[in-house]
N, C-alpha and C. Protein backbone atom coordinates (compact mmCIF):
# COMPACT_ATOMS: atom_id res chain seq x y z
N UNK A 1 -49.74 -71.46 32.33
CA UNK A 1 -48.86 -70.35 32.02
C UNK A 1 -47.49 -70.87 31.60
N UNK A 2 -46.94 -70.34 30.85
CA UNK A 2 -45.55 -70.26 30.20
C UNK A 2 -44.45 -69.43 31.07
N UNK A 3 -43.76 -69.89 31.68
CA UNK A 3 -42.95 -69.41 32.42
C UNK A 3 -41.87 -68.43 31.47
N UNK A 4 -41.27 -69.16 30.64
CA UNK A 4 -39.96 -68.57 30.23
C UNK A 4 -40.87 -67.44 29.09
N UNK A 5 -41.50 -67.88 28.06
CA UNK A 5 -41.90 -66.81 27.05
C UNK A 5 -42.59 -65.31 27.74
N UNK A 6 -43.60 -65.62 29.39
CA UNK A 6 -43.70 -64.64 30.09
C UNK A 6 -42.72 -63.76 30.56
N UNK A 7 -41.64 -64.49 31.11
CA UNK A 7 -40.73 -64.08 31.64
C UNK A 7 -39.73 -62.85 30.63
N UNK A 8 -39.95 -63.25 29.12
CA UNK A 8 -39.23 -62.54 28.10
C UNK A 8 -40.09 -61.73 27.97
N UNK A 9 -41.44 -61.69 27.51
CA UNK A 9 -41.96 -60.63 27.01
C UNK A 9 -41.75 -59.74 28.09
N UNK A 10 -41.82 -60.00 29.52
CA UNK A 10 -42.08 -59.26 30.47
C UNK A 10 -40.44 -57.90 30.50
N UNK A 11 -39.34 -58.90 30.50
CA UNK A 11 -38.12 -58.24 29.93
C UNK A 11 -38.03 -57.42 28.75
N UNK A 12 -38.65 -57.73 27.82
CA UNK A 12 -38.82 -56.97 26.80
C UNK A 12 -39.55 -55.26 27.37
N UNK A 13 -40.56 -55.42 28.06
CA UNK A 13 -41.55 -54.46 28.00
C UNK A 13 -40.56 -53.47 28.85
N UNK A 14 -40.47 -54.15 30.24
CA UNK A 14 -39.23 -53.16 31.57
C UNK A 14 -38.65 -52.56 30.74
N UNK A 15 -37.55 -53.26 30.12
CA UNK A 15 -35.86 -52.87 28.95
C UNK A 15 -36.49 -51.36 28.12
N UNK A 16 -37.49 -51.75 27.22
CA UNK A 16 -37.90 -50.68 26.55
C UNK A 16 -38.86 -49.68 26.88
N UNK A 17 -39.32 -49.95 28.09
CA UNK A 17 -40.07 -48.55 28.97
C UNK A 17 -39.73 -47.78 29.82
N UNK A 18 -39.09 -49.42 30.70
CA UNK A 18 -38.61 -48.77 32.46
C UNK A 18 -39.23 -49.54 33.17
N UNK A 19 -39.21 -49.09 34.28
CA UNK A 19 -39.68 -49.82 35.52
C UNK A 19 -41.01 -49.09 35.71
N UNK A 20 -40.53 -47.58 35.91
CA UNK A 20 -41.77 -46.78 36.24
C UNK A 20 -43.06 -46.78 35.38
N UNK A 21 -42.79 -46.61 33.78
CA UNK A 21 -43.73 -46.68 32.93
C UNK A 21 -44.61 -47.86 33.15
N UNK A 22 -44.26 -48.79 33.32
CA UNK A 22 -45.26 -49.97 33.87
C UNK A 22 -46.06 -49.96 34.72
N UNK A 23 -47.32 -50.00 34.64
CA UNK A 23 -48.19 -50.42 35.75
C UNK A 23 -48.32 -52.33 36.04
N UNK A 24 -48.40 -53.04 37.39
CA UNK A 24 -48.92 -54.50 37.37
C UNK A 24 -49.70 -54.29 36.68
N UNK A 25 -51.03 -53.67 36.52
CA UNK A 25 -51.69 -54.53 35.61
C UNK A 25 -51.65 -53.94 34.11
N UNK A 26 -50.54 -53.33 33.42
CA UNK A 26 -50.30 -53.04 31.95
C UNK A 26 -49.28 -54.32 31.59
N UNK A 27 -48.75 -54.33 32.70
CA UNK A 27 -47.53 -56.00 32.40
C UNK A 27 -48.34 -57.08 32.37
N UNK A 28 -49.60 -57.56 33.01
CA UNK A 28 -49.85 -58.24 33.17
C UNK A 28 -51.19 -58.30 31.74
N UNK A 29 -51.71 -57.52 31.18
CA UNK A 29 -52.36 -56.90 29.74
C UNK A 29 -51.26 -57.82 28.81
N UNK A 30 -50.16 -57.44 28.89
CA UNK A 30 -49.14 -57.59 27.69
C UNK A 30 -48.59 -59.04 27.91
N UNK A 31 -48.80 -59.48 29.17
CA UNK A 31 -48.40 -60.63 28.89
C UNK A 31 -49.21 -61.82 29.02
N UNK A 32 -50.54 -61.52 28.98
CA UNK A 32 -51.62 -62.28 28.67
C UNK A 32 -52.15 -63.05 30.13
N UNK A 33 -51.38 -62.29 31.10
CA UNK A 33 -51.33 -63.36 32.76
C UNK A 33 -52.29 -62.72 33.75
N UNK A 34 -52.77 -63.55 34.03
CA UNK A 34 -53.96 -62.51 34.79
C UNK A 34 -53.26 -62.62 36.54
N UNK A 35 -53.74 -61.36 36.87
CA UNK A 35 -53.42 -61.11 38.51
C UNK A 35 -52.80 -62.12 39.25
N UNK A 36 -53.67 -62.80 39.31
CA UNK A 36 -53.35 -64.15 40.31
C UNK A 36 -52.85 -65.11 39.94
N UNK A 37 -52.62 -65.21 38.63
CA UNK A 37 -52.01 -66.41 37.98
C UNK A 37 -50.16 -65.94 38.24
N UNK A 38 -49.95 -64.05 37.97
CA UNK A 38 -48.60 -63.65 38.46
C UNK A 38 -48.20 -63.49 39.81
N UNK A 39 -48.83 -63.56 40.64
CA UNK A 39 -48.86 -64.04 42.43
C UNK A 39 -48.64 -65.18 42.53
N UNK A 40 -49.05 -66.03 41.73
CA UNK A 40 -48.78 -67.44 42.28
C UNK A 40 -47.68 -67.96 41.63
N UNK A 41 -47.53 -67.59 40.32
CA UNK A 41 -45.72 -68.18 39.80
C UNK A 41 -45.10 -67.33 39.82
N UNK A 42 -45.01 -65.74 40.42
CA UNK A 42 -43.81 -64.95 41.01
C UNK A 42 -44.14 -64.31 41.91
N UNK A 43 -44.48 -64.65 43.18
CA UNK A 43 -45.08 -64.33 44.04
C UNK A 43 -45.31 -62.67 44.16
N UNK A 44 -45.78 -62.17 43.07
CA UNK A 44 -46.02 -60.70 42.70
C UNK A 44 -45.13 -59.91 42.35
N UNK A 45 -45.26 -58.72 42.24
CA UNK A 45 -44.47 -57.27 40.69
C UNK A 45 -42.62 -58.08 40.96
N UNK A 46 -42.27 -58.15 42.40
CA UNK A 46 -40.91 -58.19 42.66
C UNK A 46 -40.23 -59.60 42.11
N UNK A 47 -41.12 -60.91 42.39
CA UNK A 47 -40.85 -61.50 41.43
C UNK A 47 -40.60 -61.69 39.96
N UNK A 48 -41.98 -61.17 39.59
CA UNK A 48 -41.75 -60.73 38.22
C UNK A 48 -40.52 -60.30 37.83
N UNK A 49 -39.87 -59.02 38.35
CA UNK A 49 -38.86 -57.82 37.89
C UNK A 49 -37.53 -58.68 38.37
N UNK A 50 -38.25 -60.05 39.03
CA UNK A 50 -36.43 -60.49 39.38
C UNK A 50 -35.97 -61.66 38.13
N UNK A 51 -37.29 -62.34 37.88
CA UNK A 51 -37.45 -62.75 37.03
C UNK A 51 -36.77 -62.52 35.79
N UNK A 52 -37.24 -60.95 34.85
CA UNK A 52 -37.18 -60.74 33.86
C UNK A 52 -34.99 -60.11 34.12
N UNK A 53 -34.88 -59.87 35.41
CA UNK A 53 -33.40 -59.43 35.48
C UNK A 53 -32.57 -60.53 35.54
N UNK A 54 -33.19 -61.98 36.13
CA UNK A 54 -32.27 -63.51 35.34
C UNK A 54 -32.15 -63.45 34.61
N UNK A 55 -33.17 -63.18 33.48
CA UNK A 55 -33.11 -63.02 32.02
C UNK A 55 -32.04 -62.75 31.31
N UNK A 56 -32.43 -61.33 31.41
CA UNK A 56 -31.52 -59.94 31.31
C UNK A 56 -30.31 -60.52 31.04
N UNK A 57 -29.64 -61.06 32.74
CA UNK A 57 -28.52 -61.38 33.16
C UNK A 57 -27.68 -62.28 32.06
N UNK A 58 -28.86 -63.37 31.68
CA UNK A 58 -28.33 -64.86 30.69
C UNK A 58 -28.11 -64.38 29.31
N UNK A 59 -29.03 -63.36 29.22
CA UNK A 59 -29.30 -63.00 27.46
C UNK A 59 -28.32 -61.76 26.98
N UNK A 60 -28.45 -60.88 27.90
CA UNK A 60 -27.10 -59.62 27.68
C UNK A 60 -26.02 -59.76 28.54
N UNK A 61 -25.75 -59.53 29.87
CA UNK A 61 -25.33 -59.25 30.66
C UNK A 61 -23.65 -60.49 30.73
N UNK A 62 -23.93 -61.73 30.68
CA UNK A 62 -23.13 -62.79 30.50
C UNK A 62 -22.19 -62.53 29.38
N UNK A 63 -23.24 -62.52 28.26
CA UNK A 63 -22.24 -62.66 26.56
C UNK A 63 -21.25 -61.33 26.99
N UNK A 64 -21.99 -60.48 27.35
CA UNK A 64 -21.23 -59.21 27.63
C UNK A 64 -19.97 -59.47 28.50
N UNK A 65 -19.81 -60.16 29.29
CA UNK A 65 -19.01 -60.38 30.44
C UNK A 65 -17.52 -61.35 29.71
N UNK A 66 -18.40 -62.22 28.91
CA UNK A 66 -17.87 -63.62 28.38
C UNK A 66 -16.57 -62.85 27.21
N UNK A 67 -17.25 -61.19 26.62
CA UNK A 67 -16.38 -60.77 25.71
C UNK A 67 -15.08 -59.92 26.16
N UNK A 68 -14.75 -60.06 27.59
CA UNK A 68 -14.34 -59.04 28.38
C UNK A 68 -12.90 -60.23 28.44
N UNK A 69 -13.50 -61.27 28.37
CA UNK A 69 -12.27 -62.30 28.42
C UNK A 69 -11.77 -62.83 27.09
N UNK A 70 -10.54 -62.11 26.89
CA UNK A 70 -10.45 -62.27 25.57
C UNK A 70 -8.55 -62.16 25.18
N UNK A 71 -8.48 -62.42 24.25
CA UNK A 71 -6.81 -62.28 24.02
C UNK A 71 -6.51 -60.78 23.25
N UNK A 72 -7.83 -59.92 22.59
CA UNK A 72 -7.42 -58.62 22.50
C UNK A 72 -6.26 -57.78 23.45
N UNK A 73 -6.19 -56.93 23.01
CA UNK A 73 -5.36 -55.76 23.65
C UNK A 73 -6.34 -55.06 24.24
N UNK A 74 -5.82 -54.47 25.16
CA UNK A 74 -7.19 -53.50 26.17
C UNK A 74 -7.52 -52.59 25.33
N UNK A 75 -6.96 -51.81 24.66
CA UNK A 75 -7.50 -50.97 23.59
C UNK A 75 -8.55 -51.85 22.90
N UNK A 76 -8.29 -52.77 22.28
CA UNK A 76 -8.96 -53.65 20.98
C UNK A 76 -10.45 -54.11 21.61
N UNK A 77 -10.45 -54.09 23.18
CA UNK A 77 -11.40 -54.70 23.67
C UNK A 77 -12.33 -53.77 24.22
N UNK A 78 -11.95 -52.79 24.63
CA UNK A 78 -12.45 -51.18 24.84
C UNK A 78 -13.40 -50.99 23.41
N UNK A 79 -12.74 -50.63 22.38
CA UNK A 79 -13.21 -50.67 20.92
C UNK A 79 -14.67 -51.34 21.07
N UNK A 80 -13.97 -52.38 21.03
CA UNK A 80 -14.99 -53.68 20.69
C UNK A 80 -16.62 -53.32 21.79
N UNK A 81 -16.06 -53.00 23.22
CA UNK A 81 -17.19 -52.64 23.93
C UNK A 81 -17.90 -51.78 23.33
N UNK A 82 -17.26 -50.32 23.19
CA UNK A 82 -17.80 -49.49 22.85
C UNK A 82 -18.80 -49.41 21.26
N UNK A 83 -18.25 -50.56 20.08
CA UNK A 83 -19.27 -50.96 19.19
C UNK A 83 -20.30 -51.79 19.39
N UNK A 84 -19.65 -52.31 20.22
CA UNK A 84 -21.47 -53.36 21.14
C UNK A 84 -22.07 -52.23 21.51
N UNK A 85 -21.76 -51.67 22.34
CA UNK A 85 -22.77 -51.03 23.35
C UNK A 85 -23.76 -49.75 22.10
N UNK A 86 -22.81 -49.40 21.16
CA UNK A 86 -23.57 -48.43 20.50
C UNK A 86 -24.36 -48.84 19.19
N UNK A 87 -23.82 -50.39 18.68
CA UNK A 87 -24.34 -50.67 17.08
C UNK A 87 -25.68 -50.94 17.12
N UNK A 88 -26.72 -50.65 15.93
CA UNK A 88 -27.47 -51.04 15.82
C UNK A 88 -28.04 -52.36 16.64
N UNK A 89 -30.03 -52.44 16.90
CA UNK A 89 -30.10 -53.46 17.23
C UNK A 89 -31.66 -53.77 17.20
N UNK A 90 -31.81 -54.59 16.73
CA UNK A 90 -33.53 -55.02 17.27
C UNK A 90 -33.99 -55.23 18.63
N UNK A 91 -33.38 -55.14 19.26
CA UNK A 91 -34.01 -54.87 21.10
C UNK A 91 -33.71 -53.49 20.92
N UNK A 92 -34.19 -53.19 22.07
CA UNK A 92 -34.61 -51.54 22.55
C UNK A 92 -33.49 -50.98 22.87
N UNK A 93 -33.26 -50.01 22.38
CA UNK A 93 -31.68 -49.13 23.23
C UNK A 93 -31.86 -49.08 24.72
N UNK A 94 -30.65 -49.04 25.10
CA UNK A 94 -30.34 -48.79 26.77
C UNK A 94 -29.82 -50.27 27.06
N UNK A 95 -30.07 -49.86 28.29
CA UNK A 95 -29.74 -51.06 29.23
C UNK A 95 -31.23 -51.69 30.60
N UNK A 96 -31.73 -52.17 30.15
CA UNK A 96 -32.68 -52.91 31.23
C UNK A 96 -31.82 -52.44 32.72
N UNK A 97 -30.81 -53.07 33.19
CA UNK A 97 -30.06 -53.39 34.35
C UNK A 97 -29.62 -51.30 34.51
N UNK A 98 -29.37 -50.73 33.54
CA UNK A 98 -29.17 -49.67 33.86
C UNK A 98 -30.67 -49.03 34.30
N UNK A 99 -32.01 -48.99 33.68
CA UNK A 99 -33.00 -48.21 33.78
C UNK A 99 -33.43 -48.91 35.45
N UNK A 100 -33.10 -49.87 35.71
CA UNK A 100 -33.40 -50.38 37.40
C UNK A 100 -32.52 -49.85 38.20
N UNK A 101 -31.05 -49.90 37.85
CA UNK A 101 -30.57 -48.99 38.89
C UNK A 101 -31.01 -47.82 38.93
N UNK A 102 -31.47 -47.35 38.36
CA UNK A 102 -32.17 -45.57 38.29
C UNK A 102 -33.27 -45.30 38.71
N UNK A 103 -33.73 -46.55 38.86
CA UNK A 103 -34.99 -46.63 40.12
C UNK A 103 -35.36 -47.28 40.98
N UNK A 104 -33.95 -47.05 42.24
CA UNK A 104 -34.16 -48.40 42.72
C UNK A 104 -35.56 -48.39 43.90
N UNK A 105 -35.80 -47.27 43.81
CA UNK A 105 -37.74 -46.81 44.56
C UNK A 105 -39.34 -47.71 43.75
N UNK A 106 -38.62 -48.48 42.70
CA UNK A 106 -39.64 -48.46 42.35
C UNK A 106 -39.28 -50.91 42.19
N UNK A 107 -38.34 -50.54 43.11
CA UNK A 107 -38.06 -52.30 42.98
C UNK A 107 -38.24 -53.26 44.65
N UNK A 108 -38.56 -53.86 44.56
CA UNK A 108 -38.86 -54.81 45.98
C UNK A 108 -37.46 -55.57 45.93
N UNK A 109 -37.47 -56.06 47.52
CA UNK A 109 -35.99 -56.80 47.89
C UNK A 109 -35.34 -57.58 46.79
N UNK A 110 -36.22 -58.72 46.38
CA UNK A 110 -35.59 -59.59 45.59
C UNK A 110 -35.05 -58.76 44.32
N UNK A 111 -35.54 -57.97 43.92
CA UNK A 111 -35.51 -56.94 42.34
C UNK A 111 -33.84 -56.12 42.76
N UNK A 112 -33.74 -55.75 43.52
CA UNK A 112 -33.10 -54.77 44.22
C UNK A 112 -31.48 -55.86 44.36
N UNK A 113 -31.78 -56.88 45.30
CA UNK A 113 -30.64 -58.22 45.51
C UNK A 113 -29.88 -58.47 43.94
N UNK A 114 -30.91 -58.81 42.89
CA UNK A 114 -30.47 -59.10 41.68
C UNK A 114 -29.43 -57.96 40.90
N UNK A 115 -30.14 -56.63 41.39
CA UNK A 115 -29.38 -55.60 40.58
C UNK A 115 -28.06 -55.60 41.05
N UNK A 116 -27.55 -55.46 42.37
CA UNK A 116 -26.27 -55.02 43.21
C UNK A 116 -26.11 -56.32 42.83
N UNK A 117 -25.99 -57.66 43.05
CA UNK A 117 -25.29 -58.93 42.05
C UNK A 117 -25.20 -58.73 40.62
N UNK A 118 -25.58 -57.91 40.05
CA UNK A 118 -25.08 -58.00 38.56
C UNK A 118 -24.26 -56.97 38.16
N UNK A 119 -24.55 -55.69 39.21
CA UNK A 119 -23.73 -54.88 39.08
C UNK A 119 -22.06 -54.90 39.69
N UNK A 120 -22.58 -56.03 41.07
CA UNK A 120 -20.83 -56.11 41.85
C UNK A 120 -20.56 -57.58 40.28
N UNK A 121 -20.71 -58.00 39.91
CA UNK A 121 -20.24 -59.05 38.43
C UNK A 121 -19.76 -58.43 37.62
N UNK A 122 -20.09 -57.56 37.01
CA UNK A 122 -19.91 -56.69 35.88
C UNK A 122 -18.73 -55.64 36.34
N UNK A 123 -18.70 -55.52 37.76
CA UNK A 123 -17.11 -54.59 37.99
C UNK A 123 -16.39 -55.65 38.60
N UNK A 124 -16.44 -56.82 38.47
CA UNK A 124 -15.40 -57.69 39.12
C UNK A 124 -14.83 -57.83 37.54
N UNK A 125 -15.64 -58.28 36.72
CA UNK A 125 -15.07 -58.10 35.75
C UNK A 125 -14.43 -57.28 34.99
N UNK A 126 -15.24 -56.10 35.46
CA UNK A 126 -14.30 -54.73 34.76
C UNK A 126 -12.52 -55.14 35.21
N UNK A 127 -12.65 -54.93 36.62
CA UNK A 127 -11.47 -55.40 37.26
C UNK A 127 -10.42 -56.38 37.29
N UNK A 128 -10.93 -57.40 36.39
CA UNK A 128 -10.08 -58.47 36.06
C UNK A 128 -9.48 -57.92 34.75
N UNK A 129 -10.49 -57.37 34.05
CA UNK A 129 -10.21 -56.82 32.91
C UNK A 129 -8.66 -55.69 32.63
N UNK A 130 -9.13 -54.98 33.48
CA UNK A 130 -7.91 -53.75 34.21
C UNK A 130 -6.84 -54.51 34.59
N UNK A 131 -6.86 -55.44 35.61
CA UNK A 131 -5.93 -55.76 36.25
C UNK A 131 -4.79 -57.05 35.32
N UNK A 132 -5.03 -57.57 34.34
CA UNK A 132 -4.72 -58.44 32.84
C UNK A 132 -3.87 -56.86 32.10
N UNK A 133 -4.90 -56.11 31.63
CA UNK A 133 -4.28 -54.79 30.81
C UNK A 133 -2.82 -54.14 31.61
N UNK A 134 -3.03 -54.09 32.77
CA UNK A 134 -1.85 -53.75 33.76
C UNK A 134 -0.59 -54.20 33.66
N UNK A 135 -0.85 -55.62 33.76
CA UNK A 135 0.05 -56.59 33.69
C UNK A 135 0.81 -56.61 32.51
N UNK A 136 0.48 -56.31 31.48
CA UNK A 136 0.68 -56.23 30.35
C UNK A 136 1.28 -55.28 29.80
N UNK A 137 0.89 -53.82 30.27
CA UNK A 137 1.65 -52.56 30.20
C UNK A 137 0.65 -52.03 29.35
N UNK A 138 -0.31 -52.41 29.37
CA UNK A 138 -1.61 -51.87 28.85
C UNK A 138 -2.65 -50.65 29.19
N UNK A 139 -2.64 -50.56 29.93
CA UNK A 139 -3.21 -49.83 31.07
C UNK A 139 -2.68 -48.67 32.17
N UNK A 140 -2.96 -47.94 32.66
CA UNK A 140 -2.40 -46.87 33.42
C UNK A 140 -1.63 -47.70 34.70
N UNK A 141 -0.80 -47.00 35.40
CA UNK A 141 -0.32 -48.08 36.28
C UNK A 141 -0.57 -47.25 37.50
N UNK A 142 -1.22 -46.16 37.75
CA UNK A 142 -1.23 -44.98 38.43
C UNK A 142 -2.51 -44.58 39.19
N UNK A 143 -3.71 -45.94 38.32
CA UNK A 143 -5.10 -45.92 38.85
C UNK A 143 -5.37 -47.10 39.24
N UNK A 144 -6.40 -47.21 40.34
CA UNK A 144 -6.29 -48.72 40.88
C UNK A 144 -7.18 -49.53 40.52
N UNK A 145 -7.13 -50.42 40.49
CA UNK A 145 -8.17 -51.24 39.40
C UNK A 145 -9.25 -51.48 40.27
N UNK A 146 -9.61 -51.22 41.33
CA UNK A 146 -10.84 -50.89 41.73
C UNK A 146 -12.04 -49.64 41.43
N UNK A 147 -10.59 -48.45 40.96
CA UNK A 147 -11.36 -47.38 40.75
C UNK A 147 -11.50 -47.33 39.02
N UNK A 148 -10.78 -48.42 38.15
CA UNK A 148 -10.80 -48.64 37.24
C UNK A 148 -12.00 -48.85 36.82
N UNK A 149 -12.33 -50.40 37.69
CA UNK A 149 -13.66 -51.01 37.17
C UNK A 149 -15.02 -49.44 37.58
N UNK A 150 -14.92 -49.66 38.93
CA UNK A 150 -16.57 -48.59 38.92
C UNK A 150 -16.09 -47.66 37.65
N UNK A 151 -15.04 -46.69 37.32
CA UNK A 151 -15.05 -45.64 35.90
C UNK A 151 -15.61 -46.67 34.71
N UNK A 152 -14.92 -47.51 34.35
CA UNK A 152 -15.90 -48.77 33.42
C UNK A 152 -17.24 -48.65 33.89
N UNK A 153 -17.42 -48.90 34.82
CA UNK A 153 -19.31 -49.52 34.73
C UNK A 153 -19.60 -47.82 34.80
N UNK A 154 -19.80 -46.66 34.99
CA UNK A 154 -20.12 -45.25 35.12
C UNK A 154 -20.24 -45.02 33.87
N UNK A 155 -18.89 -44.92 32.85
CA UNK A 155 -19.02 -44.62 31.89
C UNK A 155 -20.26 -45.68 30.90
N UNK A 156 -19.86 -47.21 31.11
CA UNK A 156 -20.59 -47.84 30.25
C UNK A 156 -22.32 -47.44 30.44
N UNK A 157 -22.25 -47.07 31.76
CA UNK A 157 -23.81 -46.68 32.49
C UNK A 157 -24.19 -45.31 31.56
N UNK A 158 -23.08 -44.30 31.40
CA UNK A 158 -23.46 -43.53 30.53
C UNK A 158 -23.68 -43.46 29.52
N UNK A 159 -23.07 -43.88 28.75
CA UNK A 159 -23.19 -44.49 27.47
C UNK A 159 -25.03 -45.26 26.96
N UNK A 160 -24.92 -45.66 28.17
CA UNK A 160 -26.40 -46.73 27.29
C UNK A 160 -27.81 -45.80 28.21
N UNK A 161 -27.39 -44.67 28.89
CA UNK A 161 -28.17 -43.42 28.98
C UNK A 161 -28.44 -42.52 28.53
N UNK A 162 -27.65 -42.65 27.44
CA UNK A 162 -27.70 -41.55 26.62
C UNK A 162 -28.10 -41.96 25.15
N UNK A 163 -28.04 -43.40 24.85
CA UNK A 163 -28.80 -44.35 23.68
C UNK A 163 -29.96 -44.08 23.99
N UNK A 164 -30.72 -44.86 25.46
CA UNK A 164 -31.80 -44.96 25.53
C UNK A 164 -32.69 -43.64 25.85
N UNK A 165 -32.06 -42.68 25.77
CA UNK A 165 -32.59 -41.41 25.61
C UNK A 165 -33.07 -40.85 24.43
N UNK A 166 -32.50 -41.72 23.62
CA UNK A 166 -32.61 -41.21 22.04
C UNK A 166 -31.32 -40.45 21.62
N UNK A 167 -30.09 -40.23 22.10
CA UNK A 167 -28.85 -39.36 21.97
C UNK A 167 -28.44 -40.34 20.72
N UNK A 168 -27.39 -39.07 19.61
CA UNK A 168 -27.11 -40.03 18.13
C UNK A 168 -26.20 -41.26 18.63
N UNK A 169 -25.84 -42.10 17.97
CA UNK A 169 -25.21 -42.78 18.51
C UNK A 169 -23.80 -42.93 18.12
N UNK A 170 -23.55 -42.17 17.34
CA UNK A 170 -22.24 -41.73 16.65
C UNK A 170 -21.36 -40.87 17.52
N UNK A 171 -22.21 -39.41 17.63
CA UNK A 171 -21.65 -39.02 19.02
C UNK A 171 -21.00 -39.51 20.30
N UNK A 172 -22.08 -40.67 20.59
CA UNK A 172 -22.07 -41.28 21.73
C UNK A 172 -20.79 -42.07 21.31
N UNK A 173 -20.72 -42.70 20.43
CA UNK A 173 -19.38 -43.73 20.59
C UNK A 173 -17.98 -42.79 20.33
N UNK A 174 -18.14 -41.61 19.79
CA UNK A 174 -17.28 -40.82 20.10
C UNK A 174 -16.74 -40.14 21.70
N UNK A 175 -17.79 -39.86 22.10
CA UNK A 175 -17.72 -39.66 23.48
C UNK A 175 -16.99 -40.86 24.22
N UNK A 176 -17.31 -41.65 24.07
CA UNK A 176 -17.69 -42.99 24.98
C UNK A 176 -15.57 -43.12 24.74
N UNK A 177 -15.54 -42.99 23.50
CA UNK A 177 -13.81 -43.23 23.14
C UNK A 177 -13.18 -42.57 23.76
N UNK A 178 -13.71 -41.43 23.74
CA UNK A 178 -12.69 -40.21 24.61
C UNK A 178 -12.69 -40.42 25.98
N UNK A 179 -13.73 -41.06 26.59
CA UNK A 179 -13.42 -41.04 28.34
C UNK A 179 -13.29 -42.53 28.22
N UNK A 180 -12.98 -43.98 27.59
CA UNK A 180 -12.46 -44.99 27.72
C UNK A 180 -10.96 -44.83 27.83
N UNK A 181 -10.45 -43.73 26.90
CA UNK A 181 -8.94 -43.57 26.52
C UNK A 181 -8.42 -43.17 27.84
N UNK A 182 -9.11 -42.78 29.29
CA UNK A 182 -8.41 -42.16 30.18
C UNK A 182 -7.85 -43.49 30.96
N UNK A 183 -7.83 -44.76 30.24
CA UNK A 183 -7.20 -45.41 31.20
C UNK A 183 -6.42 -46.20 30.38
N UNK A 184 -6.18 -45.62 29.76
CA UNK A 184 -4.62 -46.26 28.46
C UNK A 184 -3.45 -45.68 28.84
N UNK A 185 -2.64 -46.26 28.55
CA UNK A 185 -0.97 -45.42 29.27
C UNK A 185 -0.76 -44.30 28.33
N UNK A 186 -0.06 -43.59 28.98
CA UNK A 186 0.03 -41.93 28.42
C UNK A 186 -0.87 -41.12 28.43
N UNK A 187 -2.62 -41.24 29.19
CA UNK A 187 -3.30 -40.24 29.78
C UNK A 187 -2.85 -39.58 30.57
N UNK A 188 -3.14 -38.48 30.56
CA UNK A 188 -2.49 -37.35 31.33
C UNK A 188 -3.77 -37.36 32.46
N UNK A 189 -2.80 -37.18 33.61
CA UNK A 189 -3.91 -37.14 34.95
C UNK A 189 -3.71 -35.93 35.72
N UNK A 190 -4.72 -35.00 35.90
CA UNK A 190 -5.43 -33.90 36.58
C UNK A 190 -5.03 -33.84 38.06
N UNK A 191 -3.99 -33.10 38.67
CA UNK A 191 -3.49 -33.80 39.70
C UNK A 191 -2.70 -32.25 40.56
């Protein structure tokens, strides 16, 4: 068996179905691995799904992280998210890491460990992100960059829920602008 090319197709299939749509043995059909051959190099489904969320992690999740550090302006970098997250693409719309948090009933320990580590990563970063924009006079000075980052990962969570739903995606990056802008200076806050 092929560890890494299994390991992708297997990411491929989760990303563009789900968790739930999968049966073990439709993953194991598609990726040419028979029963016991996926018990013994991922010690079964939870391996597998932790597997294909390393993946995930190296192939989207990182570059994504890596663009968050940047010499843009928080606006410029907001932008920039919001055309990643919505432009065209030959992988599947959504988010893999988003369609697992949405089920976390259908993931074993290790599957489950991986998600809450990529998700507390992705708002540390939000948060570094915020807390740089701040400094700068970039950013609201009035919200705390804790509650900064989770509104980042919520919204970005929405955003690639509403792709992988099939929602236009024009809309969506319109949307997506209008509730990014609530943490630029001169939002008006509901109070």
């Amino acid at each position: 068996m092929e560890r890494e090319p299994t390991v992708m197709l297997a990411m491929e299939n989760y990303w563009r179905e789900g968790v739930q749509a999968l049966s073990i043995n439709e993953v194991c059909r598609r990726t040419n691995l028979s029963k016991p051959s996926l018990y013994r190099e991922f010690g079964g489904e939870d391996g597998l799904l932790d597997a294909a969320l390393e993946c995930y992690g190296k192939v989207v999740i990182a570059p994504m992280i890596a663009g968050l550090d940047s010499e843009r302006s928080f606006a410029e970098t907001l932008e920039s998210m919001i055309d990643t997250l919505t432009a065209p693409r030959d992988a599947p719309q959504g988010c893999l890491l988003v369609k697992m948090r949405g089920s976390p009933e259908s993931l074993g320990t290790l599957a489950k460990a991986r998600v809450d580590a990529m998700v507390h990563s992705l708002q540390e970063a939000y948060e570094a992100l915020f807390l740089r924009a701040r400094s700068l006079g970039e950013a609201r000075n009035d919200v705390t960059p804790r509650l900064a980052a989770r509104y980042l990962d919520t919204q970005v969570t929405t955003v690639l829920r509403q792709l992988g739903s099939g929602e236009e995606p024009d809309q969506v990056k319109a949307e997506a602008r209008l509730s990014f802008a609530a943490l630029l200076p001169g939002a008006a806050s509901i109070s």
